[in-house]
Protein backbone atom coordinates (compact mmCIF):
# COMPACT_ATOMS: atom_id res chain seq x y z
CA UNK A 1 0.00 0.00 0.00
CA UNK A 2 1.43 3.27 -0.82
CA UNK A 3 1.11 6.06 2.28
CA UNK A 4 -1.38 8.94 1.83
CA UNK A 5 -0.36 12.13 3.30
CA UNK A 6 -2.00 14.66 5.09
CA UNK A 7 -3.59 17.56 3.41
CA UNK A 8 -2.87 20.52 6.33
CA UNK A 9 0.31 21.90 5.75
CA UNK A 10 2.68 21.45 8.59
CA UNK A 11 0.86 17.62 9.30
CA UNK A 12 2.20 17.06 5.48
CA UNK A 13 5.32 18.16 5.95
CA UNK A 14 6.26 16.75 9.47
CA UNK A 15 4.67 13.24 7.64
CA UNK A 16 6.75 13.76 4.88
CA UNK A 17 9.82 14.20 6.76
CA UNK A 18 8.50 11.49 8.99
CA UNK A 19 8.72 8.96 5.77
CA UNK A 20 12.18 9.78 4.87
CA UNK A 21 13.49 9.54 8.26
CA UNK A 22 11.92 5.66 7.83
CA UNK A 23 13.45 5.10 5.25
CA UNK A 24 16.82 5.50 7.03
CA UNK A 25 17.79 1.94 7.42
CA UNK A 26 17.18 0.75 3.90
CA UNK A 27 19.04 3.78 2.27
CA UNK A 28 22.05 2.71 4.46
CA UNK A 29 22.31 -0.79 3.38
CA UNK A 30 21.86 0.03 0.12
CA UNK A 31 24.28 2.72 0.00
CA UNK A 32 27.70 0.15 -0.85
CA UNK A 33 25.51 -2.09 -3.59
CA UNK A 34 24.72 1.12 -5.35
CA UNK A 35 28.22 2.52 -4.99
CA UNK A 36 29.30 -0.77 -6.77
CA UNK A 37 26.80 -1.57 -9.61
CA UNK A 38 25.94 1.94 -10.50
CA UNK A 39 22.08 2.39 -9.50
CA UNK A 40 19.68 1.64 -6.72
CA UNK A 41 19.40 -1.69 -5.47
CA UNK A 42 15.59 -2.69 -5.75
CA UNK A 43 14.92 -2.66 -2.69
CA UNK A 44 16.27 0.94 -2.08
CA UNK A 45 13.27 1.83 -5.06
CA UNK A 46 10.09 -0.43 -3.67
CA UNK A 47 11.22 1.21 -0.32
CA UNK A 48 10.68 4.79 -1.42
CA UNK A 49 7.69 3.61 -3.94
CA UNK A 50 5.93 2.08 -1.29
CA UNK A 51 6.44 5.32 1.39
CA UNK A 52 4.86 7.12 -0.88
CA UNK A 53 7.18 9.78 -1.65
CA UNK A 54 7.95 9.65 -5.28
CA UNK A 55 4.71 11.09 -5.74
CA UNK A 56 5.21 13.42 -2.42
CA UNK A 57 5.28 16.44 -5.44
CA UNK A 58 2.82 15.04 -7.59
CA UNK A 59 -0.74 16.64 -7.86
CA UNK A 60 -3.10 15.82 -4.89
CA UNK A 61 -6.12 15.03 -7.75
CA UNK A 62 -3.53 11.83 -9.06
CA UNK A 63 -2.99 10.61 -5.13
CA UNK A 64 -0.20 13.13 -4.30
CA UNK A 65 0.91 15.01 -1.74
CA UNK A 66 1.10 17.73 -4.00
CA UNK A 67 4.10 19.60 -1.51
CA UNK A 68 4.80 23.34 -1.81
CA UNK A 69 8.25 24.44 -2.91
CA UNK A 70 9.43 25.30 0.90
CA UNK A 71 8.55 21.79 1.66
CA UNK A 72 10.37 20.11 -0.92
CA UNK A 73 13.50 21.50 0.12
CA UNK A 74 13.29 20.45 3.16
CA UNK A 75 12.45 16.50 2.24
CA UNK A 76 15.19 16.08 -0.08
CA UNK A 77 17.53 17.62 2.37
CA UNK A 78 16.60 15.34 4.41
CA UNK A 79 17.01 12.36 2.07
CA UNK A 80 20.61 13.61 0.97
CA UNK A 81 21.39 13.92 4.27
CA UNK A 82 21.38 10.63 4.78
CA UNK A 83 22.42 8.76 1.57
CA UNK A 84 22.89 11.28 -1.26
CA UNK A 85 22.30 9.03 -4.57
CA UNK A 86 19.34 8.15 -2.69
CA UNK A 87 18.11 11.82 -2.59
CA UNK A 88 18.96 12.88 -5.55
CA UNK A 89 17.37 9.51 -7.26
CA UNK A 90 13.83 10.99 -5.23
CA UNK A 91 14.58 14.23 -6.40
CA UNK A 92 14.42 13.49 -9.81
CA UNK A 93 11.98 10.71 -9.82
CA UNK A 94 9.04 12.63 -7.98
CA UNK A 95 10.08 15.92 -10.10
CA UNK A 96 9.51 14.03 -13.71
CA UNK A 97 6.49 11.99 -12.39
CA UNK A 98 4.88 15.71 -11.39
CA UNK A 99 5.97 16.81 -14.53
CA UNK A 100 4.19 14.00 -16.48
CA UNK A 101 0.70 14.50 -13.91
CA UNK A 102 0.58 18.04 -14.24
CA UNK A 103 0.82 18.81 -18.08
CA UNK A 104 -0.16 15.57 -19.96
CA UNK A 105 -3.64 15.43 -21.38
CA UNK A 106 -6.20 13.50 -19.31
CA UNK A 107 -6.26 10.31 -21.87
CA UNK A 108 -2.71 9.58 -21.50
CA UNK A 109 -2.90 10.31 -17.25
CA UNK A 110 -5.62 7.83 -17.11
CA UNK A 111 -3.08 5.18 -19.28
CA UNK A 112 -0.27 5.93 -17.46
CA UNK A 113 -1.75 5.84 -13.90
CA UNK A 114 -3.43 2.39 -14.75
CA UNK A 115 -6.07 1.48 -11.80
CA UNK A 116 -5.03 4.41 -10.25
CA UNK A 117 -1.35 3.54 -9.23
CA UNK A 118 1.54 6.06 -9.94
CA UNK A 119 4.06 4.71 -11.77
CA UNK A 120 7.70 5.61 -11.69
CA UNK A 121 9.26 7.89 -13.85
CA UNK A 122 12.87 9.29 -14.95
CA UNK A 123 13.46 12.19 -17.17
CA UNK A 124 15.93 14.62 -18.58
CA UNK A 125 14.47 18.30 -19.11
CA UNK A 126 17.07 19.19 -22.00
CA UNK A 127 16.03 19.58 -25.36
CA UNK A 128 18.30 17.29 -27.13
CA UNK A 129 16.28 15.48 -29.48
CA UNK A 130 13.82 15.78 -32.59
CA UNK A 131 10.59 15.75 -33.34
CA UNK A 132 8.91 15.52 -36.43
CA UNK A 133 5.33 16.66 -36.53
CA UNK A 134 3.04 13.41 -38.03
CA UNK A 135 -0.70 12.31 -37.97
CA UNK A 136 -1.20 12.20 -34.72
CA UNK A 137 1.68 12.90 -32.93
CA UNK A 138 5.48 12.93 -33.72
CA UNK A 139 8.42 10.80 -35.22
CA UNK A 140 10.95 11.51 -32.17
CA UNK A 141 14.94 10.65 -32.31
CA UNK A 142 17.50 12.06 -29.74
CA UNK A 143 19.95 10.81 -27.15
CA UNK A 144 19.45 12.13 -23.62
CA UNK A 145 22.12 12.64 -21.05
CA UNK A 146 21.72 11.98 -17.87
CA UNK A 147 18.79 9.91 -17.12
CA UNK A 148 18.83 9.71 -13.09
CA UNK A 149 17.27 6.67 -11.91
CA UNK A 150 16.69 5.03 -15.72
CA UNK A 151 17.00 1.72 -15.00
CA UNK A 152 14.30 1.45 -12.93
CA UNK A 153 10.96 3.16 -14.09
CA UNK A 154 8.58 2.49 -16.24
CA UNK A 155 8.21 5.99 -17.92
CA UNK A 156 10.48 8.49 -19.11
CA UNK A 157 9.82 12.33 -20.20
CA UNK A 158 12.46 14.39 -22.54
CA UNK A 159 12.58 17.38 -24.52
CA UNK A 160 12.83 17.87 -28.51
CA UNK A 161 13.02 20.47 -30.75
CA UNK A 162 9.93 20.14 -33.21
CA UNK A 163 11.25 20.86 -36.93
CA UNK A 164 8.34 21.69 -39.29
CA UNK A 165 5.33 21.94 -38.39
CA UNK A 166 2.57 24.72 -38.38
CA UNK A 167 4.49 28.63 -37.93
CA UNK A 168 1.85 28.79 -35.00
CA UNK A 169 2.97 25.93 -33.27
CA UNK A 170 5.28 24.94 -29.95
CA UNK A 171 8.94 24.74 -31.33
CA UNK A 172 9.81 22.95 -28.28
CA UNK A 173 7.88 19.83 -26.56
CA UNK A 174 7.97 17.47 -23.80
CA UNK A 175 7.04 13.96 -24.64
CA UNK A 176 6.28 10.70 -22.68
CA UNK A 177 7.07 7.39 -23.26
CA UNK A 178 7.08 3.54 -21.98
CA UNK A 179 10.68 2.88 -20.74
CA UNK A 180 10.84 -0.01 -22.63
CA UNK A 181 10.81 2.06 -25.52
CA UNK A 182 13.89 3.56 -24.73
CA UNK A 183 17.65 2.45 -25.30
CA UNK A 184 19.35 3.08 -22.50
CA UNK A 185 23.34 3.29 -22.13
CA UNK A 186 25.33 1.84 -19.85
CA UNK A 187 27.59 4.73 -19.33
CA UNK A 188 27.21 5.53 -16.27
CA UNK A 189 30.84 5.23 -14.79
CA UNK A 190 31.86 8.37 -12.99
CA UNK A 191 33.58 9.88 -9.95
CA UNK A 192 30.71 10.85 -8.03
CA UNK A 193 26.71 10.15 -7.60
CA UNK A 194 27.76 6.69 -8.74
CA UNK A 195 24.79 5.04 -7.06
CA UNK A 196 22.05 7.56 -9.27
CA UNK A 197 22.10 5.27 -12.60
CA UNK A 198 22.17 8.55 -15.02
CA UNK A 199 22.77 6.33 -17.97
CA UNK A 200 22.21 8.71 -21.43
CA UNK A 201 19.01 6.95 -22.93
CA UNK A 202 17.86 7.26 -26.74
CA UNK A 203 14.86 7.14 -29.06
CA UNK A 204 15.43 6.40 -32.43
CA UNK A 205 12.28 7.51 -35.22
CA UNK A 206 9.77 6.59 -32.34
CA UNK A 207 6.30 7.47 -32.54
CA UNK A 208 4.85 9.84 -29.56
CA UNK A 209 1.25 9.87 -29.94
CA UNK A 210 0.32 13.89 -29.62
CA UNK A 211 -1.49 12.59 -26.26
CA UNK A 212 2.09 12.11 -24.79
CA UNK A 213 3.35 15.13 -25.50
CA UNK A 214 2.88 19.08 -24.08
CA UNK A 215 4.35 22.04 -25.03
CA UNK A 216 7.47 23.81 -24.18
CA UNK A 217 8.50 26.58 -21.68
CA UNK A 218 4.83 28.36 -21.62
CA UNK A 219 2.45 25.15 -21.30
CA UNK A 220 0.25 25.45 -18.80
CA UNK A 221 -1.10 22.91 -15.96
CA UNK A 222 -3.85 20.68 -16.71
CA UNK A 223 -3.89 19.73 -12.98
CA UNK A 224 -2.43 20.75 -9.62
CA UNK A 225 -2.24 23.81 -8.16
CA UNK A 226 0.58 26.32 -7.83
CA UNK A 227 3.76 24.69 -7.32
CA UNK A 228 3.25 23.83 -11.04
CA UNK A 229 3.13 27.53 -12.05
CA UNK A 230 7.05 27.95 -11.03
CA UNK A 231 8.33 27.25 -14.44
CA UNK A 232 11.93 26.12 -15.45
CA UNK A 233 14.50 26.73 -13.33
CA UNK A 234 12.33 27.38 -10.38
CA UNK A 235 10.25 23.70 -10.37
CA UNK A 236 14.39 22.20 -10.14
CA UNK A 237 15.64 24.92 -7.77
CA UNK A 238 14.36 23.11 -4.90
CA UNK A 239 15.65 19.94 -5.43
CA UNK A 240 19.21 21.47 -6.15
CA UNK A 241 19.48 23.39 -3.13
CA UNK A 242 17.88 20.21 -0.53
CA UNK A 243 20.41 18.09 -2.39
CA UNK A 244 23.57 20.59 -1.71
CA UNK A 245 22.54 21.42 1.95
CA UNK A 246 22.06 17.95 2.95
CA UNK A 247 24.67 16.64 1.42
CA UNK A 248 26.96 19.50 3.02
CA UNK A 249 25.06 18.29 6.53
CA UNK A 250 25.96 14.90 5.84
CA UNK A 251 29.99 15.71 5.62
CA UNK A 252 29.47 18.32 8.43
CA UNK A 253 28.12 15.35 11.18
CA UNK A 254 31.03 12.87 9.69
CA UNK A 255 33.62 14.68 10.44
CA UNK A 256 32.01 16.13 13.95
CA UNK A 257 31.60 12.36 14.88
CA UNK A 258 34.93 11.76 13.64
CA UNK A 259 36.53 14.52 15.55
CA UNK A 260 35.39 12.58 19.03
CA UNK A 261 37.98 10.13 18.35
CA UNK A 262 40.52 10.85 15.96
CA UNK A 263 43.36 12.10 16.87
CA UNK A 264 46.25 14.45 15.04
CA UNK A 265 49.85 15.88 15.43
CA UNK A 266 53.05 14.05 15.94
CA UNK A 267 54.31 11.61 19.14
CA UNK A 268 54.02 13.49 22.23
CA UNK A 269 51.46 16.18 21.03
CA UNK A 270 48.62 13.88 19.88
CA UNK A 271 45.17 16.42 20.07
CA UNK A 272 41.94 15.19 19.75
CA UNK A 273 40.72 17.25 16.52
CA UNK A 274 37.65 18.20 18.35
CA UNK A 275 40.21 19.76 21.29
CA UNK A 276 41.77 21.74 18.04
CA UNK A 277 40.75 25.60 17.87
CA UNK A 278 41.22 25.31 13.90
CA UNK A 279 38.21 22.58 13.57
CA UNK A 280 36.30 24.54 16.57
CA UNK A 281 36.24 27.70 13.93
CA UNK A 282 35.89 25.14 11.07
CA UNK A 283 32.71 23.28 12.29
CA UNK A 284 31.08 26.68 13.57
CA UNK A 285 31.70 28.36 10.15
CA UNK A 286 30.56 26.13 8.12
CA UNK A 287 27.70 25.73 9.94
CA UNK A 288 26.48 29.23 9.95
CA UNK A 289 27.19 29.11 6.00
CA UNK A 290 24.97 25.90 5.51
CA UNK A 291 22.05 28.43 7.13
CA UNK A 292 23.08 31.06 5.45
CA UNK A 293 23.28 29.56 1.72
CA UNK A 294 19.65 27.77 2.91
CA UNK A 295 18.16 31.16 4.12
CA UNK A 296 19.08 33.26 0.24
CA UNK A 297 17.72 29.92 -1.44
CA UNK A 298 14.54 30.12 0.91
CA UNK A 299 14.03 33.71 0.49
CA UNK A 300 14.23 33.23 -3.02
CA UNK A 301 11.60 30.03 -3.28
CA UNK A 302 9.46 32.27 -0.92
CA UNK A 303 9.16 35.18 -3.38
CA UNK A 304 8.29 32.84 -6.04
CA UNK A 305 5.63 31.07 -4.22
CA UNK A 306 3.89 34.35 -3.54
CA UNK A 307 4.11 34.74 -7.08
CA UNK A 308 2.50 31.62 -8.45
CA UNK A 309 -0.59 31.61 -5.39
CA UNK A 310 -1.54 34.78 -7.58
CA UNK A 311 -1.46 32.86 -10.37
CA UNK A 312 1.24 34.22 -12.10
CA UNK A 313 4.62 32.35 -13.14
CA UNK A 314 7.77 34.24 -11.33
CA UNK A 315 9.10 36.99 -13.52
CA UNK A 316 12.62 36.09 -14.56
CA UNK A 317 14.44 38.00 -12.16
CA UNK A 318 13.12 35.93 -9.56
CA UNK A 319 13.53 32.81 -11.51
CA UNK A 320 17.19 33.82 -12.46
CA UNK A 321 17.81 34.61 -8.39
CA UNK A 322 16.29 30.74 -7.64
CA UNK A 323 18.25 29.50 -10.05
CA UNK A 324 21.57 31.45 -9.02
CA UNK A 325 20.41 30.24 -5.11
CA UNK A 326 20.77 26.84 -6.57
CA UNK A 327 24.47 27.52 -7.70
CA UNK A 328 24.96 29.07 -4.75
CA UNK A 329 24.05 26.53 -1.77
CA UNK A 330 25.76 24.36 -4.06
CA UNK A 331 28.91 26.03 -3.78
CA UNK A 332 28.89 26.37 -0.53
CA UNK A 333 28.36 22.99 0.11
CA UNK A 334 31.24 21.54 -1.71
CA UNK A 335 33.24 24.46 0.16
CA UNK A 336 32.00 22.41 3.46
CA UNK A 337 32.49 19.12 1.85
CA UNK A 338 36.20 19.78 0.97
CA UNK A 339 36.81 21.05 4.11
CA UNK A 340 35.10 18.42 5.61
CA UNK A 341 37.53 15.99 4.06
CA UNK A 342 40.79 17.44 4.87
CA UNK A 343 40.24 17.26 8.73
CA UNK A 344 39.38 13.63 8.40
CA UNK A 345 43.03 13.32 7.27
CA UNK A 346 43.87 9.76 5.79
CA UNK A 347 40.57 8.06 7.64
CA UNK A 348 38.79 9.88 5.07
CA UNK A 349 40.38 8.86 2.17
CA UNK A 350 39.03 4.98 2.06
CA UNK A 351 36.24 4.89 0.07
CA UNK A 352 33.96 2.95 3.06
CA UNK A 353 34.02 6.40 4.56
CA UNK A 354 31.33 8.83 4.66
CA UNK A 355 33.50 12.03 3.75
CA UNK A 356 35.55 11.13 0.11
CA UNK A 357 31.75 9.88 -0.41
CA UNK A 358 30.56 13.36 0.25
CA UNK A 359 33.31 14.72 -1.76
CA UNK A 360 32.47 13.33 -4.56
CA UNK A 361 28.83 13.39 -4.19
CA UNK A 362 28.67 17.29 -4.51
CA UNK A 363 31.74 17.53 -6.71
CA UNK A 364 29.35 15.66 -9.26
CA UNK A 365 26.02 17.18 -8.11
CA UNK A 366 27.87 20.96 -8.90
CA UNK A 367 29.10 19.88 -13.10
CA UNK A 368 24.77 19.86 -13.44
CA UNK A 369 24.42 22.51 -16.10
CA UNK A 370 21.17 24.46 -13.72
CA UNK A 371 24.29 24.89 -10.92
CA UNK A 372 27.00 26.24 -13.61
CA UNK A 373 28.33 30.17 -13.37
CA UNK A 374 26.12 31.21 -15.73
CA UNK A 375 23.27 30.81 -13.19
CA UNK A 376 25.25 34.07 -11.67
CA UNK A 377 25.71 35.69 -15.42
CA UNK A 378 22.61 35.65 -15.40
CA UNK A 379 21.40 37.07 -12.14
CA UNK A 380 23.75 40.17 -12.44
CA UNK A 381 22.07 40.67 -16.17
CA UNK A 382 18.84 40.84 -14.60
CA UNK A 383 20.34 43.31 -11.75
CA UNK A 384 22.26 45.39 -14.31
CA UNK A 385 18.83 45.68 -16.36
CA UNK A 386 19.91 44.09 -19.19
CA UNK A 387 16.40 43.56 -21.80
CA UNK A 388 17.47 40.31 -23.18
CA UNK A 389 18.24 39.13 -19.93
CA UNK A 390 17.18 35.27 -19.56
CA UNK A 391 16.99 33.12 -16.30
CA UNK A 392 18.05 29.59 -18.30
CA UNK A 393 20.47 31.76 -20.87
C-alpha cells in the first residue's frame, strides 16, 4: 500500500519528513551495492515507492501530496542527508512523475496511472532530441544525457526540438514514453553520484502519440495547483538546493563524529581534533554558511511562491535569483564538503568512509548545467537591467 499524506500543511510536511526519516535503514544498506553496480538496489526503489514519496510532489487530484516548494526542500535535504544518490534519485523521480501529472492530457494520465497507481518515472528536461510533426503525434529521435534513476521506471519524459510543423505551433515539446521504448546506455561510470544510474538513454524515429506530449517553456497545468506555475528553473531549484545542503550536513556530522575520536599531530602532542581551535572555527563556520546559503535559497523560493498563489509564473528575475540560489548553496556545500575531508586526514580517504563519499557526491552534483556560473551571469544581467536578460540563458 502506498502512504497517503495529510492535506494541512505542517501535518504534510512533518509526515513527509517522517517517511524519509523511515526510510533510514534501507538507504544505508543500500548505499555500498549502489556505490558498486551503479544504480539503486531494488529494494532501495520499492522502499521509497511504497512510502509514498515519489509522488510526495505530484498533484493531490492523481494521489499526491502535492508539496509546496518550501517543503520540498526540506524533504530532499533530508534524504541527501542521509544517503545522497538516494536523494537525488527521489529528487528526480518525484520531479519528472509531477511533470508528467501536471501537463499531460487526461487520456494519457488515465493510461499511465493504470487502476489508479503512480508509476515511476525518470526524465531529462534538455532539449536534445527531434521531433517531427506526423498524424497524430510525432516521429521523435535524440539521445538524452543523464537519465537519473533510468533503470528502474517504467516511464520516461524528454525534450525535442519540433522541426516543421505549423508557424503557429510549440517549437519545443515534452514527450512521454514507456521505458521499454527507450535504449538506454550503460555509461554511467563516474567519480561521483555513482549510485544515481544517469545512464544517457535514446529514441530512435519513435512514434509519440500527440497525447504524450505538451508544449514547451509556456504550457500550462492541466492539474495541480501552484507549485506547477514555477516554471523552469524554479520547479528544479528546490531539489538542487535540498540536495547541496544535505549533502553539506551529511559531511558536516562525519567529520564532527569523527573529531570525538581521531586524533592528530606528531608523538608526544597527539590532540583530539575536536580539542583543536582550527576545527572549533571550522565546524562553527561552516555551519552558519549551511544556514546562510539555505536562508538566500529560501528567500528566493518564498518570493516565487507568492508569485505563483496569484497565479502568475515568477518573472525572470526571480527565476534567475532561484536559479543562481541553486548555484549558490551548491557552492557552498562543496566548500563544506572539501573542508570536511581534509580534517578527516587519511581516515577519510578509504572509500567505506562517509567524507571522500561526500566529496564526490557534490563535486558531481555541482558539473549539473542548472548549478554552472552562468546561473550568476545571469542574475547580475537581470540586476544590471539588461532587456534580453534570460533566467536559463
Amino acid at each position: 500500500m502506498i502512504a497517503t499524506f495529510p492535506e494541512q500543511r505542517e501535518a504534510k510536511r512533518l509526515a513527509l519528513l517522517d517517511a524519509v526519516e523511515g526510510l533510514r535503514d534501507v538507504f544505508l544498506a543500500g548505499s555500498d551495492e549502489a556505490e558498486a553496480t551503479g544504480t539503486l538496489p531494488q529494494a532501495t526503489v520499492d522502499a521509497i515507492y511504497d512510502s509514498g514519496l515519489f509522488s510526495f510532489k505530484t498533484p493531490q487530484v492523481l494521489g499526491g501530496a502535492e508539496a509546496d516548494p518550501m517543503i520540498q526542500l526540506d524533504v530532499i535535504e533530508a534524504a541527501s542527508r542521509i544517503e545522497p544518490s538516494a536523494g537525488w534519485c527521489l529528487m528526480i523521480g518525484a520531479g519528472s512523475l509531477a511533470n508528467l501529472s501536471a501537463f499531460l492530457p487526461g487520456e494519457a494520465i488515465d493510461e499511465i496511472f493504470a487502476g489508479g497507481k503512480a508509476p515511476m518515472a525518470a526524465g531529462v528536461a534538455a532539449y536534445s532530441g527531434e521531433a517531427t510533426p506526423v498524424e497524430g503525434g510525432f516521429r521523435v529521435s535524440g539521445t538524452w544525457a543523464f537519465g537519473s534513476g533510468i533503470r528502474h521506471s517504467q516511464w520516461v519524459t524528454a525534450g525535442a526540438m519540433v522541426i516543421g510543423g505549423k508557424p503557429d505551433s510549440p517549437r519545443q515539446i515534452r514527450i512521454c514514453v514507456p521505458t521499454s521504448q527507450v535504449q538506454i546506455h550503460d555509461n554511467w561510470h563516474v567519480v561521483g553520484l555513482r549510485g544515481t544510474g544517469s545512464c544517457d538513454y535514446s529514441l530512435s524515429d519513435v512514434f509519440v502519440p500527440q497525447r504524450f506530449t505538451w508544449g514547451g517553456p509556456e504550457a500550462r497545468p492541466q492539474r495541480g495547483g501552484p507549485a506547477f506555475l514555477l516554471g523552469r528553473p524554479g520547479a528544479q531549484t528546490t531539489g538542487h538546493c535540498g540536495f547541496a545542503i544535505g549533502v553539506g550536513r551529511r559531511a558536516l556530522d562525519g567529520v564532527t563524529e569523527l573529531a570525538q575520536s581521531k586524533k592528530r599531530g606528531y608523538l608526544g602532542s597527539m590532540t583530539l581534533l575536536a580539542d583543536r581551535g582550527s576545527f572549533q572555527r571550522a565546524v562553527g563556520e561552516s555551519d552558519l554558511r549551511l544556514r546562510g546559503a539555505r536562508a538566500v535559497a529560501l528567500e528566493a523560493i518564498e518570493d516565487a511562491w507568492e508569485s505563483v498563489c496569484q497565479g502568475i509564473t515568477p518573472p525572470g528575475p526571480i527565476q534567475a535569483r532561484m536559479r543562481a540560489s541553486a548555484a549558490y548553496t551548491t557552492e557552498v556545500a562543496a566548500d563544506v564538503v572539501s573542508q570536511a575531508f581534509r580534517f578527516g586526514g587519511g581516515t577519510a580517504m578509504y572509500t567505506s568512509h562517509v567524507l571522500q563519499k561526500c566529496l564526490r557526491d557534490i563535486n558531481a552534483a555541482a558539473q549539473h548545467q542548472m548549478v554552472s556560473d552562468r546561473a550568476y551571469e545571469n542574475h547580475g544581467q537581470f540586476i544590471l537591467g539588461f532587456p534580453d536578460a534570460n533566467p536559463m540563458g
